[in-house]
C-alpha atoms as a PDB file:
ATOM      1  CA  UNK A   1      11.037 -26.836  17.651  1.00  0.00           C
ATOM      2  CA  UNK A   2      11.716 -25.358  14.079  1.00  0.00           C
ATOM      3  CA  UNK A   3      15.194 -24.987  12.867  1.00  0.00           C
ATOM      4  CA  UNK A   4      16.066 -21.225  13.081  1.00  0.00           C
ATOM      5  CA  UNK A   5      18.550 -20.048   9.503  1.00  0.00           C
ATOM      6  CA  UNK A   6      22.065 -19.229  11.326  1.00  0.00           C
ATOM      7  CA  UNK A   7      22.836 -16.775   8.246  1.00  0.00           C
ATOM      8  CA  UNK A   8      19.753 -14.449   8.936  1.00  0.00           C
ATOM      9  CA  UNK A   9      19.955 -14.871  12.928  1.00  0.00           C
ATOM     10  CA  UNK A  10      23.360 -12.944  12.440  1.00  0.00           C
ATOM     11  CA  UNK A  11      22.062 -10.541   9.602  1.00  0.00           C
ATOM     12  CA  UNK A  12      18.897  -9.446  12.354  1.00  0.00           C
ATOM     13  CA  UNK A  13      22.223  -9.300  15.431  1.00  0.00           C
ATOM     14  CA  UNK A  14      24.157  -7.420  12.716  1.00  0.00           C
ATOM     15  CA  UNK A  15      21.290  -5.138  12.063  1.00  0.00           C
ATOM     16  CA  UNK A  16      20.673  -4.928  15.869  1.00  0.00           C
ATOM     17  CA  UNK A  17      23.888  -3.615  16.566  1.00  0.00           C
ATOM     18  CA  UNK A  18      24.328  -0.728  13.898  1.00  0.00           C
ATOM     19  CA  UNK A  19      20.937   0.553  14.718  1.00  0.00           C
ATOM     20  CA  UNK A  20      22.213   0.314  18.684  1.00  0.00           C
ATOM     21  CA  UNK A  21      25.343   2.986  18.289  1.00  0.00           C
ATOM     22  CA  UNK A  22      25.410   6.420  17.929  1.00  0.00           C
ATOM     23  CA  UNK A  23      28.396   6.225  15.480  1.00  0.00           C
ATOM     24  CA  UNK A  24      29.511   4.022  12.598  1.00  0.00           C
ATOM     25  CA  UNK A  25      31.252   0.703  13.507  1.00  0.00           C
ATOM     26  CA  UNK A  26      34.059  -1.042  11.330  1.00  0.00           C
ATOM     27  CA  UNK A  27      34.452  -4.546  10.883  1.00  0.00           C
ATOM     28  CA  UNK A  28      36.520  -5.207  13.334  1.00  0.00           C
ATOM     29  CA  UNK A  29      34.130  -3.651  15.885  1.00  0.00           C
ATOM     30  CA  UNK A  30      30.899  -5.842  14.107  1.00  0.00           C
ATOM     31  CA  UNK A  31      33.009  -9.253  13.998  1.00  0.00           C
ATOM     32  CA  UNK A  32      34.289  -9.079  17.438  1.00  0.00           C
ATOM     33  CA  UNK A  33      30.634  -8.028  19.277  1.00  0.00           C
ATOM     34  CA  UNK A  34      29.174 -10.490  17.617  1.00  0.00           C
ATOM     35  CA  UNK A  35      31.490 -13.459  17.871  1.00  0.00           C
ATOM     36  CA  UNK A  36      31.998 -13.410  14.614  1.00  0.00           C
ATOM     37  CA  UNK A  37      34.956 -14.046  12.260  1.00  0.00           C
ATOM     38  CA  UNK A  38      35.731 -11.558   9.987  1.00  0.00           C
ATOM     39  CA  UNK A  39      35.327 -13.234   6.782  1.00  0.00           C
ATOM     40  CA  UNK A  40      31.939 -14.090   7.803  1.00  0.00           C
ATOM     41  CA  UNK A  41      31.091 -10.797   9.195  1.00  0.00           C
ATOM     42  CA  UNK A  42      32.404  -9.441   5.682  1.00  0.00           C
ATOM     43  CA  UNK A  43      30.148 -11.383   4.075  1.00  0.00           C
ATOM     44  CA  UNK A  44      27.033 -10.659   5.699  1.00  0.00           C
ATOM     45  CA  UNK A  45      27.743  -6.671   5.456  1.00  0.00           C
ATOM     46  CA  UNK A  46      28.039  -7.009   1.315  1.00  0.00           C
ATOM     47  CA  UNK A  47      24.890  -8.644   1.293  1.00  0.00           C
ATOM     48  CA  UNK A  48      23.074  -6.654   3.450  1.00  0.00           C
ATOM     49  CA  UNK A  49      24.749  -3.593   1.021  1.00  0.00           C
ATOM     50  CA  UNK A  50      23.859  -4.963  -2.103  1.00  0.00           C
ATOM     51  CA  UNK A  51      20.219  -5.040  -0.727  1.00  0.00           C
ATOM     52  CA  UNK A  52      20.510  -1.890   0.352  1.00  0.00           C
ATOM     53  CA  UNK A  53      20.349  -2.518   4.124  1.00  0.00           C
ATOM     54  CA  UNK A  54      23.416  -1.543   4.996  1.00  0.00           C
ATOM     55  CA  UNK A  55      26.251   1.881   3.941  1.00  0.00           C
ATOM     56  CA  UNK A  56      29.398   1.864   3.825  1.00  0.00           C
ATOM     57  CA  UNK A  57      31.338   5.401   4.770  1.00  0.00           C
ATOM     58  CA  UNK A  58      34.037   5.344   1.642  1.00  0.00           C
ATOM     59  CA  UNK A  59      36.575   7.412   3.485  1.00  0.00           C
ATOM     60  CA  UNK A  60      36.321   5.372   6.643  1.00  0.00           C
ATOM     61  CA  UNK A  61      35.095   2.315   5.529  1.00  0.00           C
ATOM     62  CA  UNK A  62      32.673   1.996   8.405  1.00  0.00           C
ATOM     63  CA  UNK A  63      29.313   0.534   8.355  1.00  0.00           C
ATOM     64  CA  UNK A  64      25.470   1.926   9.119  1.00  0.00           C
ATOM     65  CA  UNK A  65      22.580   1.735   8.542  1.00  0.00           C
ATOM     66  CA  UNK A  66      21.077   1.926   5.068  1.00  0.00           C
ATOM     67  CA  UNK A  67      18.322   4.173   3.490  1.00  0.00           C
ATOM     68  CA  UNK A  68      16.386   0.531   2.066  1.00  0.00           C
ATOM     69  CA  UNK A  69      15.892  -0.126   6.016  1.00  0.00           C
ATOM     70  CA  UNK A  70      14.288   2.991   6.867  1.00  0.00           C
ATOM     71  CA  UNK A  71      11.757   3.150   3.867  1.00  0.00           C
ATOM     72  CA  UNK A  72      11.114  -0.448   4.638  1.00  0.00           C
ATOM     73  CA  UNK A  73      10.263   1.138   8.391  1.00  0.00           C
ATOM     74  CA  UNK A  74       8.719   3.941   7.339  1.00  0.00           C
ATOM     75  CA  UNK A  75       6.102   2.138   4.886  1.00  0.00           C
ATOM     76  CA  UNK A  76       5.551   0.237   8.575  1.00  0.00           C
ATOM     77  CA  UNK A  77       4.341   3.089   9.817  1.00  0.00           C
ATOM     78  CA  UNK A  78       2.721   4.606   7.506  1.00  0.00           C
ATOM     79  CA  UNK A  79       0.318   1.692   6.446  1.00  0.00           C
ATOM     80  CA  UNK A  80      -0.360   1.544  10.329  1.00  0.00           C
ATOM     81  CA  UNK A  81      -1.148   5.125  10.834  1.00  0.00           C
ATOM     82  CA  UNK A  82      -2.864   5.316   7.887  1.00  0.00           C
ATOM     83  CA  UNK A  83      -5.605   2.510   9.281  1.00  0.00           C
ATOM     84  CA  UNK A  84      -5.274   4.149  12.978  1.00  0.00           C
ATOM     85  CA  UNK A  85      -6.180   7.595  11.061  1.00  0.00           C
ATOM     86  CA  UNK A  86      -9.246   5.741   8.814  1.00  0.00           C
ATOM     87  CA  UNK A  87     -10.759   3.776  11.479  1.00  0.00           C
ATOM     88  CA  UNK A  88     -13.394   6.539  12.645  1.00  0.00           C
ATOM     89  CA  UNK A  89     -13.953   7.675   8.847  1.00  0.00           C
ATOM     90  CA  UNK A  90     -14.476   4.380   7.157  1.00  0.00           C
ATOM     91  CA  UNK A  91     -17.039   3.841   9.930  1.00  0.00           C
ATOM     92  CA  UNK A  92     -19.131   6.441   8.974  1.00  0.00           C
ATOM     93  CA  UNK A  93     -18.919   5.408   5.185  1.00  0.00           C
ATOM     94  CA  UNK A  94     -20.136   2.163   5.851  1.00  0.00           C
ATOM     95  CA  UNK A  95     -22.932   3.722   7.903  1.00  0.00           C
ATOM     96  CA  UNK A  96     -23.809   6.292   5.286  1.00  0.00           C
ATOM     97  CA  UNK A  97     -23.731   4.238   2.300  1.00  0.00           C
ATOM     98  CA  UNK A  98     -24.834   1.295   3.141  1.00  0.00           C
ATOM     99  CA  UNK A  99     -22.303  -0.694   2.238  1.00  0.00           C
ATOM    100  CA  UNK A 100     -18.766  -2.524   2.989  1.00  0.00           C
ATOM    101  CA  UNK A 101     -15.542  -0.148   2.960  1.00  0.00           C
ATOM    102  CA  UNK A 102     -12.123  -1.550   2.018  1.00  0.00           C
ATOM    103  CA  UNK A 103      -8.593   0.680   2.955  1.00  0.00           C
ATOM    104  CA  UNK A 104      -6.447  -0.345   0.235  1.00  0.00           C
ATOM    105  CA  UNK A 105      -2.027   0.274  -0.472  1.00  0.00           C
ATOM    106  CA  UNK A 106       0.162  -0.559  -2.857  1.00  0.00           C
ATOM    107  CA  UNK A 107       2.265  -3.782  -2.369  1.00  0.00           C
ATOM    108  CA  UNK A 108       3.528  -6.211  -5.031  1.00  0.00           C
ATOM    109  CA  UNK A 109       2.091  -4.922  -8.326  1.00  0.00           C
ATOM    110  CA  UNK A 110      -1.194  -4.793  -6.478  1.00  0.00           C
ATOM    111  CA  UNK A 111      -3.707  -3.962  -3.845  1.00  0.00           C
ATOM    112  CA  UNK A 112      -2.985  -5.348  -0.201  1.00  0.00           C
ATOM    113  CA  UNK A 113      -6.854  -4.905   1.922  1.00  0.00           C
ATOM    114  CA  UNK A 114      -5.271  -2.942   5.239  1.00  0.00           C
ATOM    115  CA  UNK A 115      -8.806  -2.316   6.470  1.00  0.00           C
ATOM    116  CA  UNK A 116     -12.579  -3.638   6.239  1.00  0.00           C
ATOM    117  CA  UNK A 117     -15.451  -2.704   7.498  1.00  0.00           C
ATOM    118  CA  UNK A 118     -18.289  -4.740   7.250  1.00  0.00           C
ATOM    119  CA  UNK A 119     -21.733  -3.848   5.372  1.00  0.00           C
ATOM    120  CA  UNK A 120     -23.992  -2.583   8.039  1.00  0.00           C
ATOM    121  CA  UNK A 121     -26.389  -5.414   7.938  1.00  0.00           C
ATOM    122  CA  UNK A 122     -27.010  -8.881   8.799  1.00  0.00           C
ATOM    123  CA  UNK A 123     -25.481 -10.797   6.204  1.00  0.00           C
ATOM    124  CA  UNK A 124     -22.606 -13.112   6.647  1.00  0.00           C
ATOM    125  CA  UNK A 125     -19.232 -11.179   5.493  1.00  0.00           C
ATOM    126  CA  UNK A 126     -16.040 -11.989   5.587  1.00  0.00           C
ATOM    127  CA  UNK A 127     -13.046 -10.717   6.515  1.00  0.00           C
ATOM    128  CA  UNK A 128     -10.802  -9.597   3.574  1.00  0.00           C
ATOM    129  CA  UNK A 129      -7.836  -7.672   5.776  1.00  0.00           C
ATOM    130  CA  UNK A 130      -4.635  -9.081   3.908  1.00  0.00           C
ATOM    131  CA  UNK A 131      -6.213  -9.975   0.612  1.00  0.00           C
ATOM    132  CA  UNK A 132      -5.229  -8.528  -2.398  1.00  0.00           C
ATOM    133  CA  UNK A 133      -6.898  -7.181  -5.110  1.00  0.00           C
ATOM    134  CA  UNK A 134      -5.573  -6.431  -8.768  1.00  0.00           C
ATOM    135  CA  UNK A 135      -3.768  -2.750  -9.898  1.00  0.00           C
ATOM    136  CA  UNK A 136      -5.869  -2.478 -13.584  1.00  0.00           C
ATOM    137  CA  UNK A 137      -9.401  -3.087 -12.349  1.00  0.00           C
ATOM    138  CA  UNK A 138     -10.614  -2.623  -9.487  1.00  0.00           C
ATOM    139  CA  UNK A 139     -11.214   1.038  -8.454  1.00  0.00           C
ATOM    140  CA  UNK A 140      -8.621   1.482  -5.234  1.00  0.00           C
ATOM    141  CA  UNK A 141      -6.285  -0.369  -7.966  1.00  0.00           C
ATOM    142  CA  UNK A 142      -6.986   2.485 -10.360  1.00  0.00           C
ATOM    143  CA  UNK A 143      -6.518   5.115  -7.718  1.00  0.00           C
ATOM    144  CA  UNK A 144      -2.977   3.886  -6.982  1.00  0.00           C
ATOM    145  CA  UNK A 145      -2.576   3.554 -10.107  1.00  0.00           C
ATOM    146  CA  UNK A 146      -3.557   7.300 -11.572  1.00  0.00           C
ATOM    147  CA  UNK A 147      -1.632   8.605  -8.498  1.00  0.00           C
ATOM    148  CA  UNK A 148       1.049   6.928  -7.073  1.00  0.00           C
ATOM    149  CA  UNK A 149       3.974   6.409  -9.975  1.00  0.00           C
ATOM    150  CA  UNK A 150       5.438   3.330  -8.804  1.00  0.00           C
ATOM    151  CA  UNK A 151       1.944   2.015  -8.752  1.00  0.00           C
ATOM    152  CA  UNK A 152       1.855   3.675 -12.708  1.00  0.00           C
ATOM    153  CA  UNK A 153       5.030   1.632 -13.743  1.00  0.00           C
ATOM    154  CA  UNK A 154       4.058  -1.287 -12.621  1.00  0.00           C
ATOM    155  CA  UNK A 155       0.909  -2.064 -13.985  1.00  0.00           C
ATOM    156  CA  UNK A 156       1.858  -0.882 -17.536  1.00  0.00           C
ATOM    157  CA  UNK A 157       4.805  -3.098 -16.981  1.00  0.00           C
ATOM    158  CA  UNK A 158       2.274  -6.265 -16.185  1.00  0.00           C
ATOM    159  CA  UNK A 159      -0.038  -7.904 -17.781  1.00  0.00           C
ATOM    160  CA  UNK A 160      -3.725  -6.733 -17.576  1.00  0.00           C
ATOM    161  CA  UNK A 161      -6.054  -9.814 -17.165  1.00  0.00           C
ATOM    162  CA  UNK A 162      -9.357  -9.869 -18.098  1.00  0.00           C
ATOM    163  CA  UNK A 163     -11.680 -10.706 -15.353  1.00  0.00           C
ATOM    164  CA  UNK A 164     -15.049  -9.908 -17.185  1.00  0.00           C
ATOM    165  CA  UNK A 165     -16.077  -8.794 -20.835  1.00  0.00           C
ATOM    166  CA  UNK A 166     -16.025  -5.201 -18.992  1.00  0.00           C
ATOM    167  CA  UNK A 167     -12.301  -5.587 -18.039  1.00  0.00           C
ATOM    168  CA  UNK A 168     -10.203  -2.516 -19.635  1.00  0.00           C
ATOM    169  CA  UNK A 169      -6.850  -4.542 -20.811  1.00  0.00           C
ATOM    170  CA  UNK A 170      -5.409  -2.212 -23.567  1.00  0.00           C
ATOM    171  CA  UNK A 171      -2.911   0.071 -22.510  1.00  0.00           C
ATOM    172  CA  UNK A 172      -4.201   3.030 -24.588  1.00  0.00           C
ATOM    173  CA  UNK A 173      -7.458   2.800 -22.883  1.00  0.00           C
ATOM    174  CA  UNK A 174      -6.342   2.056 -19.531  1.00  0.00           C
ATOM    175  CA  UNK A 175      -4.118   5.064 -19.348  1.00  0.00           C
ATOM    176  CA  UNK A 176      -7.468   6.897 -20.504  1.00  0.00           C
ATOM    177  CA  UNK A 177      -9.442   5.643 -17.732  1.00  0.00           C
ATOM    178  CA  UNK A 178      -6.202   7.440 -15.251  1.00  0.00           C
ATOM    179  CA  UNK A 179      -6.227  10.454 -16.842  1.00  0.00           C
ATOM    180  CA  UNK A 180     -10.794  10.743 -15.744  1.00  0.00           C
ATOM    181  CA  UNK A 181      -9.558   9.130 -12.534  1.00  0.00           C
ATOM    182  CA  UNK A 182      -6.901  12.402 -12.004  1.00  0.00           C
ATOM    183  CA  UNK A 183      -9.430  14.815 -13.796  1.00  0.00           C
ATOM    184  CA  UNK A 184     -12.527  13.771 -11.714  1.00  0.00           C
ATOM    185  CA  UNK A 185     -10.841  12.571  -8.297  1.00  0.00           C
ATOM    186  CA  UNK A 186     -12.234   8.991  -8.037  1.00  0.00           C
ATOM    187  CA  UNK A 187     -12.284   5.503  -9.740  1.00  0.00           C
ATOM    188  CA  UNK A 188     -15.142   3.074 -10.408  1.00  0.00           C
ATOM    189  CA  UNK A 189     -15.003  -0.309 -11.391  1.00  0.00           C
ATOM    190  CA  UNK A 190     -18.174  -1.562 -12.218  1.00  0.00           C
ATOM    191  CA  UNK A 191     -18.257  -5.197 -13.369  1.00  0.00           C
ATOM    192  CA  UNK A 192     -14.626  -4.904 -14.272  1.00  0.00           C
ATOM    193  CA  UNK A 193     -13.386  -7.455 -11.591  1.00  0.00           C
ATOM    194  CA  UNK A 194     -16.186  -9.297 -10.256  1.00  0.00           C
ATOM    195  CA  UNK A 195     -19.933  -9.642 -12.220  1.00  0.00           C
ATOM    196  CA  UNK A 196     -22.133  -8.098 -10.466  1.00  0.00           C
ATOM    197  CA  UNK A 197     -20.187  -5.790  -8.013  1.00  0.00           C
ATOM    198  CA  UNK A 198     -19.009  -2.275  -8.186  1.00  0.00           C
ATOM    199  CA  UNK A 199     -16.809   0.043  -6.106  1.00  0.00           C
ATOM    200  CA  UNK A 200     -16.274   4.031  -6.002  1.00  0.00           C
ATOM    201  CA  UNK A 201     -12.515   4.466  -4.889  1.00  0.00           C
ATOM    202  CA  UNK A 202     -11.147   8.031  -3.882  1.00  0.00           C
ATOM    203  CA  UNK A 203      -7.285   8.661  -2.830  1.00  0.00           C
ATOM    204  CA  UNK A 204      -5.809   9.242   0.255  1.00  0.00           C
ATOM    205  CA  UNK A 205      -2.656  12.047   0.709  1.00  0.00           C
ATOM    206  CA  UNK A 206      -0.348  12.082   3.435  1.00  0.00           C
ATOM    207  CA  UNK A 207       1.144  15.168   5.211  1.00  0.00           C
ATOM    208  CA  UNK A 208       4.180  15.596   2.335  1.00  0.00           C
ATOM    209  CA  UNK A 209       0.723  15.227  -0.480  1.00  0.00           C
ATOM    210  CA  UNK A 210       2.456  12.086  -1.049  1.00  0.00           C
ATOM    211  CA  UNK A 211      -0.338   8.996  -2.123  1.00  0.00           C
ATOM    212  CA  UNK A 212      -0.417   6.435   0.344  1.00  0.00           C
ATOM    213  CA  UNK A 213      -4.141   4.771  -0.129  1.00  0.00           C
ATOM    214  CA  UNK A 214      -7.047   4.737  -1.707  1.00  0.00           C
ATOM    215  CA  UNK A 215     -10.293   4.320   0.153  1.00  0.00           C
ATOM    216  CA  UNK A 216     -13.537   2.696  -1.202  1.00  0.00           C
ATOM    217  CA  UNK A 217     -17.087   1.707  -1.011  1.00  0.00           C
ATOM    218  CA  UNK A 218     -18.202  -1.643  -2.596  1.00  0.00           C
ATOM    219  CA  UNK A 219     -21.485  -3.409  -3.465  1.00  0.00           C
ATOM    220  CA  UNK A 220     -24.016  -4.813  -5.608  1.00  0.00           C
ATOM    221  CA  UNK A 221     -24.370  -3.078  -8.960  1.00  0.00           C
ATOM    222  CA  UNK A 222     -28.375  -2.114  -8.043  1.00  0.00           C
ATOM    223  CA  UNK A 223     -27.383  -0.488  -4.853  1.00  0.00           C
ATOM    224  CA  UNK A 224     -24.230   1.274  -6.389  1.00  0.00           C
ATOM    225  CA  UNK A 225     -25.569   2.259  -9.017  1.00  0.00           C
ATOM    226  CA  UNK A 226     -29.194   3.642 -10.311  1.00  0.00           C
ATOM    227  CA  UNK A 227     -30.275   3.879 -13.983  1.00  0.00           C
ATOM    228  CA  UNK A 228     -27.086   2.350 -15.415  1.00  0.00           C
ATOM    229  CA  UNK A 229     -24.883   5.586 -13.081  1.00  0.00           C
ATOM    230  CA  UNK A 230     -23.031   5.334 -10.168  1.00  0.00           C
ATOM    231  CA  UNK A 231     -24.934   7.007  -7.634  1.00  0.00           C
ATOM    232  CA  UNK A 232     -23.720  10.774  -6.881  1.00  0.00           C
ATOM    233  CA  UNK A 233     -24.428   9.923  -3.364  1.00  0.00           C
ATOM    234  CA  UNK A 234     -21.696   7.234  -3.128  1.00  0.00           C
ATOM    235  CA  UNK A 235     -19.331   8.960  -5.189  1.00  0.00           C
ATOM    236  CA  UNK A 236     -19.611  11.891  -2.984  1.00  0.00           C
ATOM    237  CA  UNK A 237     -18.949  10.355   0.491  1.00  0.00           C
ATOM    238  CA  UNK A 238     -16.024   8.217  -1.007  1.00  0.00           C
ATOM    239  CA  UNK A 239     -14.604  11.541  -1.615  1.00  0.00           C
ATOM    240  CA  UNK A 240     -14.863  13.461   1.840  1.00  0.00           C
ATOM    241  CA  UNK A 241     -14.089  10.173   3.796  1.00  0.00           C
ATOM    242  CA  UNK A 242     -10.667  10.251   1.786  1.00  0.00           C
ATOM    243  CA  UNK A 243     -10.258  13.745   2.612  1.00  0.00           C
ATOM    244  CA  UNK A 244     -11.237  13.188   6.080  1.00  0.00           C
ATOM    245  CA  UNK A 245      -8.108  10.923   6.541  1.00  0.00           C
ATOM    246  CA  UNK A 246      -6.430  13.053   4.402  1.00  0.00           C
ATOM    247  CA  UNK A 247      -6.890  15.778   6.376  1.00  0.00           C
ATOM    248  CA  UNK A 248      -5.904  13.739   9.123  1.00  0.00           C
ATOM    249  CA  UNK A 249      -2.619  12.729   7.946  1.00  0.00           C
ATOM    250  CA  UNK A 250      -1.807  16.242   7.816  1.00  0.00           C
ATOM    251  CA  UNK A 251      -2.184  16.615   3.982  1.00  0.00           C
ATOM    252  CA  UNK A 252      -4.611  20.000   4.454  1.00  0.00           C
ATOM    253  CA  UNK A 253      -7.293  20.893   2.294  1.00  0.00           C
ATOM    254  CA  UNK A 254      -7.622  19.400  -1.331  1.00  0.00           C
END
């Protein structure tokens, strides 16, 4: 049986119990429910304040709990309801474009796959849910990237790799390609990541307009594009299956 880590076993109680009452609790209440003495208990409070998991009341000195826990629980949600609200949407891309449909959000200065749907077809995929994909290439990457400023700081912050000769690197250029991404609505990447593959991207809005995904289509250059162009087809149904699960996340009309 694997070792459990005593310090974060009473971190999680200590969590546990603040989320539990309906007031704040002092240390003396949070050492003596848990068992705990109160240099310990001490302790694990200014950690879990320095991270931003815990508050501190200053005129009481009390403890609850802290604003970094509920974005870390709202993100939870949000990436879940955002894939609950695609499922029926990316469906129909696949269907109407032929090809394989990736739900992509921001995490760790890059893409993390949420969702997949296969290429309607008979050849052998696989399943890319949890992969991730970089920020300054690909076109959900771009997406995030035009629209989402946390996405924006972090990819002129990193290094831009080329993957191909097609790769856009220079920051100059790069913050080009956002401003057509904002202008037009949608991102390509053609050849820019992987030779012989591109992908149409379009983003997805949540009900405060807020960017939390990009949607997109993916596939061999000659069935993406036609005479050197993306295909106006593509580009198009990218576009209202974002706004679909836009639309569905309450964000309106765009």
């Amino acid at each position: 049986m694997a070792r459990t880590i005593q310090s974060l076993e009473r971190a999680a109680a200590m969590l546990r119990l603040l989320a539990g009452g309906e007031r704040r609790l002092g240390l003396s209440d949070i050492s003596s429910s848990l068992g705990l003495a109160k240099g310990t208990a001490h302790g694990i409070l200014r950690t879990l304040q320095q991270e931003g998991f815990v508050e501190q009341d200053a005129a009481s000195g009390r403890y609850q709990l802290g604003a970094e826990l509920l974005r870390l629980g709202n993100s939870y949600l949000d990436v879940h309801e955002l894939r609950a609200r695609a499922l029926v949407w990316t469906d129909d891309l696949a269907r109407s474009s032929g090809e394989a449909v990736y739900l992509g959000v921001l995490h760790q200065q890059g893409v993390l796959i949420v969702h997949h749907v296969f290429r309607p077809d008979d050849s052998r995929q696989v399943l890319e849910v949890g992969a991730m994909q970089p920020l300054h290439s690909t076109a959900l990457g771009k997406v995030l990237s035009a629209y989402d400023p946390v996405a924006h700081s972090e990819i002129v912050e990193a290094d831009r790799e080329a993957f191909t000769p097609r790769t856009v690197t220079g920051l100059g250029d790069f913050e080009g390609l956002l401003d057509l991404t904002r202008a037009r609505g949608w991102a390509a990447d053609v050849e820019e990541t992987w030779e012989g593959v591109a992908s149409v991207a379009a983003p997805i809005h949540d009900r405060r307009r807020m960017p939390v995904g990009a949607v997109g289509v993916t596939g061999a250059v000659e069935r993406v594009c036609q005479d050197g162009e993306l295909r106006p087809e593509i580009i198009a149904a990218v576009r209202d299956c974002a706004r679909a699960v836009s639309r569905d996340l309450g964000a309106g009309r765009f």
